[in-house]
PDB file of N, CA and C in Angstrom:
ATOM      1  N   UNK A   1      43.718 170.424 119.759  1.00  0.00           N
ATOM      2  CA  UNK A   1      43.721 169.033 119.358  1.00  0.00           C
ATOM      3  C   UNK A   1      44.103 168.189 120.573  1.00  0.00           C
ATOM      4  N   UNK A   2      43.360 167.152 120.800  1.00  0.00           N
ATOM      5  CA  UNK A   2      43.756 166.017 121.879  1.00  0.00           C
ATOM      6  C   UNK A   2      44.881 164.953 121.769  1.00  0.00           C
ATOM      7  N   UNK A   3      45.571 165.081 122.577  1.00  0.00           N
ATOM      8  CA  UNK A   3      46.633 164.056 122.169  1.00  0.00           C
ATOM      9  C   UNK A   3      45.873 162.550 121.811  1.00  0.00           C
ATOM     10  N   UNK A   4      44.879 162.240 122.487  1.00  0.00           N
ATOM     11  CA  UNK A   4      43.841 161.149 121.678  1.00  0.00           C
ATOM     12  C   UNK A   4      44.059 160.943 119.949  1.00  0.00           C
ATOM     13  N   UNK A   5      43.337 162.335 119.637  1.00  0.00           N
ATOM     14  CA  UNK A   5      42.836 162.397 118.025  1.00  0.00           C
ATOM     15  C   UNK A   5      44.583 162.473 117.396  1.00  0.00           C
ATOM     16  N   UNK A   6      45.525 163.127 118.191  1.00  0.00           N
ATOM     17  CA  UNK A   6      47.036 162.676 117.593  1.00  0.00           C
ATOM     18  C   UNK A   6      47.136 161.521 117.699  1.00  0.00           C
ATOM     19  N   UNK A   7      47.080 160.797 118.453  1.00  0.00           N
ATOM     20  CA  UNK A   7      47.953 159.477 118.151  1.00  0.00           C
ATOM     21  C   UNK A   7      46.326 158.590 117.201  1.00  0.00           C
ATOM     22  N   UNK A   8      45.231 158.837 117.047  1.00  0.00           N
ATOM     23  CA  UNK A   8      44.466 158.070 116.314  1.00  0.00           C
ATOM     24  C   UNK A   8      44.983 158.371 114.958  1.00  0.00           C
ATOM     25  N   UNK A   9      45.301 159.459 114.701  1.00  0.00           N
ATOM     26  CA  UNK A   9      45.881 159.792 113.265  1.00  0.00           C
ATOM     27  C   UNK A   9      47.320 159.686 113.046  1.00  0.00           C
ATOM     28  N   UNK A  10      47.606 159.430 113.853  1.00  0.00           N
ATOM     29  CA  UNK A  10      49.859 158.778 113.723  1.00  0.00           C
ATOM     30  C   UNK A  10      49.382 157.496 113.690  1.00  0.00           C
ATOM     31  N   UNK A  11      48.632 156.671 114.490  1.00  0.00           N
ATOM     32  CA  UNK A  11      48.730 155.350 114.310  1.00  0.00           C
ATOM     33  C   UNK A  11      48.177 155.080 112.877  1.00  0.00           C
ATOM     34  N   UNK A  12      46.772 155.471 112.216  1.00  0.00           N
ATOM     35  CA  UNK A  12      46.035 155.384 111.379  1.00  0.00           C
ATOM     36  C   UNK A  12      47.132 155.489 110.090  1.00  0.00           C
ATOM     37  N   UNK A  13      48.024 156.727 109.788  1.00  0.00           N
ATOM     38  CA  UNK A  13      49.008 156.383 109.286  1.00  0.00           C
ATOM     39  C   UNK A  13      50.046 155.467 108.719  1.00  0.00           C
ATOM     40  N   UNK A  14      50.845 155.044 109.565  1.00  0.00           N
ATOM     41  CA  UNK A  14      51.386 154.157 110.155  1.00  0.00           C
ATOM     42  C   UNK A  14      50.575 152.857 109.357  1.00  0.00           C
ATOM     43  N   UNK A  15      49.853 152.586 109.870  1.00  0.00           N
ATOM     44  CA  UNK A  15      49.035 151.467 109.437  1.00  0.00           C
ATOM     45  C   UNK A  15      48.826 151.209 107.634  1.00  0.00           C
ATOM     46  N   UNK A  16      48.067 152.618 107.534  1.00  0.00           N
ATOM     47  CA  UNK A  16      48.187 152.623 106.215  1.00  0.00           C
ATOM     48  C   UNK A  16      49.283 152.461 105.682  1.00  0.00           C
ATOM     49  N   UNK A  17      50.496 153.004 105.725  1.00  0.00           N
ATOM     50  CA  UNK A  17      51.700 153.191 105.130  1.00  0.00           C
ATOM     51  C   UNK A  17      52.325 151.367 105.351  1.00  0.00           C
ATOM     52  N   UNK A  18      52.360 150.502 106.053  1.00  0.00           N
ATOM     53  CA  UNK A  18      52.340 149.238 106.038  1.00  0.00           C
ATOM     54  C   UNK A  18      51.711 148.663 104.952  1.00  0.00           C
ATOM     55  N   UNK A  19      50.556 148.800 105.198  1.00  0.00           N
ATOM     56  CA  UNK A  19      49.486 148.361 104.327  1.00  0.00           C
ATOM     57  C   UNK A  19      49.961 148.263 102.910  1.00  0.00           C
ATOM     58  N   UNK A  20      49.610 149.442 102.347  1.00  0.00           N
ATOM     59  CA  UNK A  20      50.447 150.045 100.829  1.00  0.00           C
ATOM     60  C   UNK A  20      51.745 149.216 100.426  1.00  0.00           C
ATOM     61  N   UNK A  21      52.970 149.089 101.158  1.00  0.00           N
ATOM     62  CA  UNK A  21      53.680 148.798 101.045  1.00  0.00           C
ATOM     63  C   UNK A  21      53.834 147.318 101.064  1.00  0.00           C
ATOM     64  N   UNK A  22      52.768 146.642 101.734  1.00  0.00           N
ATOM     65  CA  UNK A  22      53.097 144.954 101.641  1.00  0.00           C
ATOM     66  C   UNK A  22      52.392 145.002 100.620  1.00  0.00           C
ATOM     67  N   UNK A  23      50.735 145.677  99.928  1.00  0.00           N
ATOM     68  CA  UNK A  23      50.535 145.050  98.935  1.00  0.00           C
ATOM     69  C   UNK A  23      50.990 145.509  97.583  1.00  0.00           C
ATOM     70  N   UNK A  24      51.872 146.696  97.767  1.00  0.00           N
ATOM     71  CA  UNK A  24      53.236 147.030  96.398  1.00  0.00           C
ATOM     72  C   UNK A  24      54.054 145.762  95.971  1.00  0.00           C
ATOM     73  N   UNK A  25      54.305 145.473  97.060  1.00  0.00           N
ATOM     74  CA  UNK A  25      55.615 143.930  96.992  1.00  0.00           C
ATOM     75  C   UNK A  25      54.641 142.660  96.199  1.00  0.00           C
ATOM     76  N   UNK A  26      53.852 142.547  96.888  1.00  0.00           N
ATOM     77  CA  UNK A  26      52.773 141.156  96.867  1.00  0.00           C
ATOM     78  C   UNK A  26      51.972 141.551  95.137  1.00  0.00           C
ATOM     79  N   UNK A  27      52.048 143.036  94.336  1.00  0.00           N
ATOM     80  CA  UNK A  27      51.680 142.873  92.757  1.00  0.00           C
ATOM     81  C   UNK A  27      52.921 142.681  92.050  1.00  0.00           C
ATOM     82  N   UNK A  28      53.853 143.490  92.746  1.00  0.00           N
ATOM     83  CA  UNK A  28      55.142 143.478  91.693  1.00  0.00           C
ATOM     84  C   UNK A  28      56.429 143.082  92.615  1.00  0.00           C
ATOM     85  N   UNK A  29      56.692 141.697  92.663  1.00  0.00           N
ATOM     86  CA  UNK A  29      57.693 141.201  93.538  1.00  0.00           C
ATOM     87  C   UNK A  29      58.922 140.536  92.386  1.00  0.00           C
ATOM     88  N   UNK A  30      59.984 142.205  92.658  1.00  0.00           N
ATOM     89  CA  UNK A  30      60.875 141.700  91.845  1.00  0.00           C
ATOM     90  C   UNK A  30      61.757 141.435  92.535  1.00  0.00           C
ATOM     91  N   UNK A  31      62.781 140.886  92.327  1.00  0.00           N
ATOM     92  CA  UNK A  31      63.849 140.695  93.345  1.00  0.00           C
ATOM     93  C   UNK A  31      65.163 141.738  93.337  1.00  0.00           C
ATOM     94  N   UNK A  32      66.075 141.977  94.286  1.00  0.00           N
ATOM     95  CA  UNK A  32      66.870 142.829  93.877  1.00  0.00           C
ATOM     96  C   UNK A  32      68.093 142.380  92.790  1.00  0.00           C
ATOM     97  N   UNK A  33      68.734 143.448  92.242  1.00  0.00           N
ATOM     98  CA  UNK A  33      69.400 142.895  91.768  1.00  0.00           C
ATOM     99  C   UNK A  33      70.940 142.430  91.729  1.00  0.00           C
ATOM    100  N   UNK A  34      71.387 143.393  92.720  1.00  0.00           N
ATOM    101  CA  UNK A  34      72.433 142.253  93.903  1.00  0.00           C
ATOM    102  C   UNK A  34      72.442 140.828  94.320  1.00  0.00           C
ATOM    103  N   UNK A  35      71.140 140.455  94.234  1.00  0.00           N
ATOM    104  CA  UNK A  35      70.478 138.889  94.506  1.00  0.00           C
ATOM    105  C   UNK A  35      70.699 138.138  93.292  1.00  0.00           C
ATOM    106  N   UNK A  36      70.600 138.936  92.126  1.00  0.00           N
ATOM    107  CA  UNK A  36      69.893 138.078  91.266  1.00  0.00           C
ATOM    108  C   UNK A  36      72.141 137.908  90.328  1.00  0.00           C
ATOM    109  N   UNK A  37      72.342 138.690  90.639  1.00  0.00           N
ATOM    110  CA  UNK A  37      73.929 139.056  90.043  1.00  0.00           C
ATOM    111  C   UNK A  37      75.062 137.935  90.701  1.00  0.00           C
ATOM    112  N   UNK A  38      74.477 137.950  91.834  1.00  0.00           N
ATOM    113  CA  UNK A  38      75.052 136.856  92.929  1.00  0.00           C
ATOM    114  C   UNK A  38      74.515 135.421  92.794  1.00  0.00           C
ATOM    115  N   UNK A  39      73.695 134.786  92.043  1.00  0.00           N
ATOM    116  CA  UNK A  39      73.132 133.735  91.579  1.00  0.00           C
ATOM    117  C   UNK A  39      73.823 133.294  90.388  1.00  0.00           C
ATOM    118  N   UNK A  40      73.640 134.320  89.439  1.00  0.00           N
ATOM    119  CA  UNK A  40      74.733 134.114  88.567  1.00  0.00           C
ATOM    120  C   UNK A  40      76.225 134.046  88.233  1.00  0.00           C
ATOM    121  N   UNK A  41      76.824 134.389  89.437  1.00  0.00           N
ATOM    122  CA  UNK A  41      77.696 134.488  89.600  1.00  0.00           C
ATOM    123  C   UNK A  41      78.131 133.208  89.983  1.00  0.00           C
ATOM    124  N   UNK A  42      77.249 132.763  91.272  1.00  0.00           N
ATOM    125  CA  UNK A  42      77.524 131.107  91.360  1.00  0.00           C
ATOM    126  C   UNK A  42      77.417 130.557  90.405  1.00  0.00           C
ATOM    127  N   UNK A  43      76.721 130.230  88.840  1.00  0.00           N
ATOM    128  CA  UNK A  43      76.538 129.835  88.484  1.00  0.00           C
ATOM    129  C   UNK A  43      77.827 129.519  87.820  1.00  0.00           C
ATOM    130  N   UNK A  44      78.446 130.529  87.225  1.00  0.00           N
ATOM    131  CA  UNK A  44      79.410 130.908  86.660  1.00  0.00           C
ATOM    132  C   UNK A  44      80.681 130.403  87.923  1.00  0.00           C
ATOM    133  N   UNK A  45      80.895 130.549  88.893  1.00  0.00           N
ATOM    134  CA  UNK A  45      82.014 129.912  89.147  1.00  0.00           C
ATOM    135  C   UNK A  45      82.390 128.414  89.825  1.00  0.00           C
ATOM    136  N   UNK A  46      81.166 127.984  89.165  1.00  0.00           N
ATOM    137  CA  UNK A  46      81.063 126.275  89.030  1.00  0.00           C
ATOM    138  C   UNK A  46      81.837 125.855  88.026  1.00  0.00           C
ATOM    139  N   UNK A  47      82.303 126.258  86.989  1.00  0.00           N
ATOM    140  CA  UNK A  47      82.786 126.027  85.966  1.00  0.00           C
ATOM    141  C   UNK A  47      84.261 126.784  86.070  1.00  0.00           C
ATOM    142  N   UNK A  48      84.596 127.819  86.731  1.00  0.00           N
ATOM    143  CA  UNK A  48      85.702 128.576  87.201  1.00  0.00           C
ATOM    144  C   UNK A  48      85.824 130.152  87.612  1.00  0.00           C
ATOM    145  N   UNK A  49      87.227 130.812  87.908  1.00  0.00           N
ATOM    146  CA  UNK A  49      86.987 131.992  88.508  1.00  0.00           C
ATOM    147  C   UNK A  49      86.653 132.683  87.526  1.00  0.00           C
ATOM    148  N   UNK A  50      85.815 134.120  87.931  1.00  0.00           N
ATOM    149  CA  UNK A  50      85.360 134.959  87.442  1.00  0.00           C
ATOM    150  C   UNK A  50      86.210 136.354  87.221  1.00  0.00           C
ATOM    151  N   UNK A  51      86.289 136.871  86.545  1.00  0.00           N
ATOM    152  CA  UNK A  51      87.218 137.624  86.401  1.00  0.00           C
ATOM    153  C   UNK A  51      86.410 139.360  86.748  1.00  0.00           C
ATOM    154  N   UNK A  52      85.312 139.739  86.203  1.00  0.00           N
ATOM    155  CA  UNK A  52      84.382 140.611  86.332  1.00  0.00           C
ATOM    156  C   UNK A  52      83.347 140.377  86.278  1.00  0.00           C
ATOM    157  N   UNK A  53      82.322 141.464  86.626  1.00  0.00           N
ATOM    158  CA  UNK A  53      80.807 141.165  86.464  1.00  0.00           C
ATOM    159  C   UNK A  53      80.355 142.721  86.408  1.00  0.00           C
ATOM    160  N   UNK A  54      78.653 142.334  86.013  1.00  0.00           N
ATOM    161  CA  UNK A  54      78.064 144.398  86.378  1.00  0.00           C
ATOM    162  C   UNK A  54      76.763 143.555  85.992  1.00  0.00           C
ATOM    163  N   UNK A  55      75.736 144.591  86.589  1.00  0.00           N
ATOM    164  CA  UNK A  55      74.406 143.985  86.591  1.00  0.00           C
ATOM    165  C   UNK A  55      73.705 145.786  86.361  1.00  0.00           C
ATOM    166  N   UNK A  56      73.140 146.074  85.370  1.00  0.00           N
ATOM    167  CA  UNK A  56      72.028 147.264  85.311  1.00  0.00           C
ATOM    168  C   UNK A  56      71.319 147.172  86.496  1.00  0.00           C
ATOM    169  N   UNK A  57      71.084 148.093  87.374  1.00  0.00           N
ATOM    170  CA  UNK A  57      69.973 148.132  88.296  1.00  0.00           C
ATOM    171  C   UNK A  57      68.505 148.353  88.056  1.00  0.00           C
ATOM    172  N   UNK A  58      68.589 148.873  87.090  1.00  0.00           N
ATOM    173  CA  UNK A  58      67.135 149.043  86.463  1.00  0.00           C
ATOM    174  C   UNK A  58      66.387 148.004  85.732  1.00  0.00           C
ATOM    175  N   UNK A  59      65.192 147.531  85.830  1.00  0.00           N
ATOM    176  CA  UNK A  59      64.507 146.787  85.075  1.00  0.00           C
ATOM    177  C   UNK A  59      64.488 147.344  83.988  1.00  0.00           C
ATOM    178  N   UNK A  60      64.288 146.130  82.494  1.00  0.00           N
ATOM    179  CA  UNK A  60      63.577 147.247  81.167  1.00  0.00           C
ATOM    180  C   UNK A  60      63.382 146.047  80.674  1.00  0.00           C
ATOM    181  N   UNK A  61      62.097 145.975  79.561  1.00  0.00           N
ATOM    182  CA  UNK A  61      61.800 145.398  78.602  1.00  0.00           C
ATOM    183  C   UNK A  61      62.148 144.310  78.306  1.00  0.00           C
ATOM    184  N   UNK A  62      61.720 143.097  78.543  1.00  0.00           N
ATOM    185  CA  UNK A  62      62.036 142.193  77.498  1.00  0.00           C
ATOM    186  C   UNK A  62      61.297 141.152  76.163  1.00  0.00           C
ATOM    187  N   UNK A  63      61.520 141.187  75.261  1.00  0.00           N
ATOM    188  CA  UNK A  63      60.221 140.625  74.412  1.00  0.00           C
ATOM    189  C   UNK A  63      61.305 139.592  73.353  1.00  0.00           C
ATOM    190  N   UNK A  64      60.520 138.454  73.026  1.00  0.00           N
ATOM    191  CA  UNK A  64      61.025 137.209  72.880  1.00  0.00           C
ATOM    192  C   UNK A  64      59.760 136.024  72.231  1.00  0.00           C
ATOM    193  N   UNK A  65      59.484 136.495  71.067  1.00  0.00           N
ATOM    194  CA  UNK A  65      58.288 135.669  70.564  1.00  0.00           C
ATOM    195  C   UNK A  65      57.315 136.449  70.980  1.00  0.00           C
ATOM    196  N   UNK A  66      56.199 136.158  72.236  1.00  0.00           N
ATOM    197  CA  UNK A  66      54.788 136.022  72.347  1.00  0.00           C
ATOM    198  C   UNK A  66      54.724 136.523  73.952  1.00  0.00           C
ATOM    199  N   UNK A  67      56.156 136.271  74.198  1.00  0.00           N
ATOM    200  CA  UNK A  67      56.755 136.505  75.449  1.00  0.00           C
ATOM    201  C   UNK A  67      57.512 137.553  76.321  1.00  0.00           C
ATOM    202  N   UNK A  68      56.798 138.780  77.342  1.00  0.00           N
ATOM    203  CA  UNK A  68      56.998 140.018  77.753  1.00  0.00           C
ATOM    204  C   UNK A  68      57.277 140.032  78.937  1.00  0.00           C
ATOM    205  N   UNK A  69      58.575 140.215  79.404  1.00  0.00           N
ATOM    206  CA  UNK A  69      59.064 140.083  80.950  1.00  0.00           C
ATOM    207  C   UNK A  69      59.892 141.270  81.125  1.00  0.00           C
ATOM    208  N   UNK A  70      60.099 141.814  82.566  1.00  0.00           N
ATOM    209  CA  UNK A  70      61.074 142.601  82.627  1.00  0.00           C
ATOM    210  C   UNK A  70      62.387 142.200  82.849  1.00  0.00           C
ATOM    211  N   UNK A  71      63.115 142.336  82.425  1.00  0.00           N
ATOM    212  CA  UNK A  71      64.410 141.863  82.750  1.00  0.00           C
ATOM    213  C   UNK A  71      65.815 142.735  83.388  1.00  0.00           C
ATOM    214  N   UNK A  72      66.578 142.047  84.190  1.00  0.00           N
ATOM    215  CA  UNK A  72      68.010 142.644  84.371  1.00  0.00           C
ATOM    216  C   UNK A  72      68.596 142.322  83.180  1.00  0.00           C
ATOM    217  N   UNK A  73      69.631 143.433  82.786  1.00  0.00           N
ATOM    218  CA  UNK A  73      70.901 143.164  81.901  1.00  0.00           C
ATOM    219  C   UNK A  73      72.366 143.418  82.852  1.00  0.00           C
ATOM    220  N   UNK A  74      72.961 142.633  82.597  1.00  0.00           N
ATOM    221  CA  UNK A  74      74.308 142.548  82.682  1.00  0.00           C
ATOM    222  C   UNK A  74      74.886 141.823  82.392  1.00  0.00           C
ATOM    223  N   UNK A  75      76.578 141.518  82.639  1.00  0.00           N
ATOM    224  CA  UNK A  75      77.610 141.030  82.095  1.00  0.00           C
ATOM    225  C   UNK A  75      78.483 140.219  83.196  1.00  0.00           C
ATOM    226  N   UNK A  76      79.530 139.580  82.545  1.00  0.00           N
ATOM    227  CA  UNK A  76      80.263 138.274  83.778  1.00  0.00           C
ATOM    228  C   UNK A  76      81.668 138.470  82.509  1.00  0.00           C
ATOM    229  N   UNK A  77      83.020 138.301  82.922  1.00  0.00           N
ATOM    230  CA  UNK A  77      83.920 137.952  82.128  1.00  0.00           C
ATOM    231  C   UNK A  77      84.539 136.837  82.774  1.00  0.00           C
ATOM    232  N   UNK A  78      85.509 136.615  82.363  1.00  0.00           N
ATOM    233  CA  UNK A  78      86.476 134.966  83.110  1.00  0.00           C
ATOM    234  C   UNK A  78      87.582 134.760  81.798  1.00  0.00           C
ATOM    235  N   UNK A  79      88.348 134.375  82.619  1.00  0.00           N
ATOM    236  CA  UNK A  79      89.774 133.869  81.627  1.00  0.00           C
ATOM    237  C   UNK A  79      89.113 132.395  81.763  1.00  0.00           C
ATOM    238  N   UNK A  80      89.511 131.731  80.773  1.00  0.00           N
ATOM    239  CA  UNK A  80      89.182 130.491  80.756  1.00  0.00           C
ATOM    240  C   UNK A  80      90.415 129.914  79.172  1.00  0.00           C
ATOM    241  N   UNK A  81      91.425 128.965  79.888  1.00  0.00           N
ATOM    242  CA  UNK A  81      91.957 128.735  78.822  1.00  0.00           C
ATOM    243  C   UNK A  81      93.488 129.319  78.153  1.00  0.00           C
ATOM    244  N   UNK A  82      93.449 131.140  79.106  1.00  0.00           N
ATOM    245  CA  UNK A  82      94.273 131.664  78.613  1.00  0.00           C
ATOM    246  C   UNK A  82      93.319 132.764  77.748  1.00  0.00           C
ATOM    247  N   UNK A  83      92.396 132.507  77.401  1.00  0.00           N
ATOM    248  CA  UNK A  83      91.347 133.288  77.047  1.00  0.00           C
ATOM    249  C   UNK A  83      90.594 134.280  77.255  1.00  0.00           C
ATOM    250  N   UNK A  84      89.880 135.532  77.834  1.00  0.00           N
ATOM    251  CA  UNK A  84      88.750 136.330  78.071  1.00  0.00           C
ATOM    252  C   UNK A  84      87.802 135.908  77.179  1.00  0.00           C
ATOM    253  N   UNK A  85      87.023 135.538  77.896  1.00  0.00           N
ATOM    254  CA  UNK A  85      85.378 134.989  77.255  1.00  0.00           C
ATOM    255  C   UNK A  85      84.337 136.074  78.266  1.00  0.00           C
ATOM    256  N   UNK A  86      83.670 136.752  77.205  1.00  0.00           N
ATOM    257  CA  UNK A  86      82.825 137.702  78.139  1.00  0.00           C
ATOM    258  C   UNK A  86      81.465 137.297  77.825  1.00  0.00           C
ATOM    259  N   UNK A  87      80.339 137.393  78.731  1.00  0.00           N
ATOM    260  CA  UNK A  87      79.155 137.222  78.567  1.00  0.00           C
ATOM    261  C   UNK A  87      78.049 138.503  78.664  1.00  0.00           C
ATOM    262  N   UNK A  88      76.968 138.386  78.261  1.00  0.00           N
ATOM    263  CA  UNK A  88      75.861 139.686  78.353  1.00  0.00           C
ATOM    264  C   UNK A  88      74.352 138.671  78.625  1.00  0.00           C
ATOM    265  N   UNK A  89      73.801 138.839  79.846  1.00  0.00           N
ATOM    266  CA  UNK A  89      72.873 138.020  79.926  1.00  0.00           C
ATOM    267  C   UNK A  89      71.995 139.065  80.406  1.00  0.00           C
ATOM    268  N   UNK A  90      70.493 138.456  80.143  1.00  0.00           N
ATOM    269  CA  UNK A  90      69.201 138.879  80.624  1.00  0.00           C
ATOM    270  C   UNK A  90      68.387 137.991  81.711  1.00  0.00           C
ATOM    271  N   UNK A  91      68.029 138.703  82.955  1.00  0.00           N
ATOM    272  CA  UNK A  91      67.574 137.590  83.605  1.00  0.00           C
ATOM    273  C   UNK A  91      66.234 138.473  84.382  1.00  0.00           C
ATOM    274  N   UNK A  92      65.679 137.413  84.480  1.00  0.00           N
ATOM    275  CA  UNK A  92      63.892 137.271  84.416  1.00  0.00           C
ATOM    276  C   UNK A  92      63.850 138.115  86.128  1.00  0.00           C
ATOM    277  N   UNK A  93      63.669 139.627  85.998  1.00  0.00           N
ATOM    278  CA  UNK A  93      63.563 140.091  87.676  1.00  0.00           C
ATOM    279  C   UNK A  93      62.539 139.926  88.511  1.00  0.00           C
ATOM    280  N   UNK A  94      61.862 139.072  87.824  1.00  0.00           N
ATOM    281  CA  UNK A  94      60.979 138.315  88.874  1.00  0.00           C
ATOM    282  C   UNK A  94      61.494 137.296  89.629  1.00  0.00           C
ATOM    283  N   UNK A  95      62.067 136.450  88.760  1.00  0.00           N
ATOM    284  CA  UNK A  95      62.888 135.018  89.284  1.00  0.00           C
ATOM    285  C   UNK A  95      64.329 134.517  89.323  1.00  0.00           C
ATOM    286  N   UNK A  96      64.813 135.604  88.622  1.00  0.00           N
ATOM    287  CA  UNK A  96      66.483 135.386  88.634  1.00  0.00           C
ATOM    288  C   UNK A  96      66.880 135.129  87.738  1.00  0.00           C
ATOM    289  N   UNK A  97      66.348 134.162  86.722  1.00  0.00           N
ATOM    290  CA  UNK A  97      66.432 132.831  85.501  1.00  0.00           C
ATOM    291  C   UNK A  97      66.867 133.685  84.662  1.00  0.00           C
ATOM    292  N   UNK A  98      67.998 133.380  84.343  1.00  0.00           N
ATOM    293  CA  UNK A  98      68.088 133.857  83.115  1.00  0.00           C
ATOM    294  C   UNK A  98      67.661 133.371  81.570  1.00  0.00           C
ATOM    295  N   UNK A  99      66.969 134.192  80.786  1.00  0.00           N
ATOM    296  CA  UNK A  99      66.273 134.210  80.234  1.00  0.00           C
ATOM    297  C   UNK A  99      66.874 133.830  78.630  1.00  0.00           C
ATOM    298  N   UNK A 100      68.320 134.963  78.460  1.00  0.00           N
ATOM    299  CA  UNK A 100      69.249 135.313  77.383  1.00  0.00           C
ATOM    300  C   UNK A 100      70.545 134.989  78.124  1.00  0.00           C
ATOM    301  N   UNK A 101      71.421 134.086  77.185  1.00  0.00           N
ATOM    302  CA  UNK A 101      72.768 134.780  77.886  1.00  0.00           C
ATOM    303  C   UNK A 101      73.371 134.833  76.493  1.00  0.00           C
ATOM    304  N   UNK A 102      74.272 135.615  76.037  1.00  0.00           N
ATOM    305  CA  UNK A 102      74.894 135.995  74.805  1.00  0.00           C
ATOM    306  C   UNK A 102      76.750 135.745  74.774  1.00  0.00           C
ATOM    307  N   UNK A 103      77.385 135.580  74.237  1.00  0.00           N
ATOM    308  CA  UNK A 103      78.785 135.167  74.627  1.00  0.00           C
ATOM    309  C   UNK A 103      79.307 136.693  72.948  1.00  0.00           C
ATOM    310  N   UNK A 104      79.864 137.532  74.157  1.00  0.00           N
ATOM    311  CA  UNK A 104      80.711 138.265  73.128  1.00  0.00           C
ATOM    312  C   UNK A 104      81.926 138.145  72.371  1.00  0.00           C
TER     313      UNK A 104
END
């Protein structure tokens, strides 16, 4: 084998493997969900400190009327008041938005 026909087939590679991978992102561009946990989190300490949080890493299911998205689940707590007020929200892993938020 010629070191030629090696590097035509390492580069050819290479290329492909780029390829694949920008247009994986560019059908299904979800965001992570460290990103999306940290959004909410600001959101939440506009109003005051936060006491805990947890975000599922996994996408799953969400359905809502007519309406089918994948969503993050997780949670936020906070004293507020003297209080623990805990939350369980769903947010849209395409866009962050949360979609559901539930107060336990």
């Amino acid at each position: 084998m010629k070191k030629r026909d090696l590097l035509i087939g390492f580069s050819t590679g290479v290329a492909a493997g780029f390829l694949i991978r920008e247009v994986a992102h560019r059908i299904e561009p979800t965001k992570p969900a460290e990103l999306v946990l940290h959004g909410i989190k600001q959101s939440f300490k506009a109003e005051g400190p936060i006491d805990g949080s947890w975000i599922y890493m996994k996408t799953e299911p969400f359905n809502r009327q007519a309406v089918s998205t994948d969503v993050y689940r997780g949670g936020i707590s906070r004293v507020r008041e003297g209080e623990i007020e805990q939350f369980e929200f769903f947010a849209d892993a395409r866009t962050g938005t949360v979609v559901d938020l539930i107060k336990l």
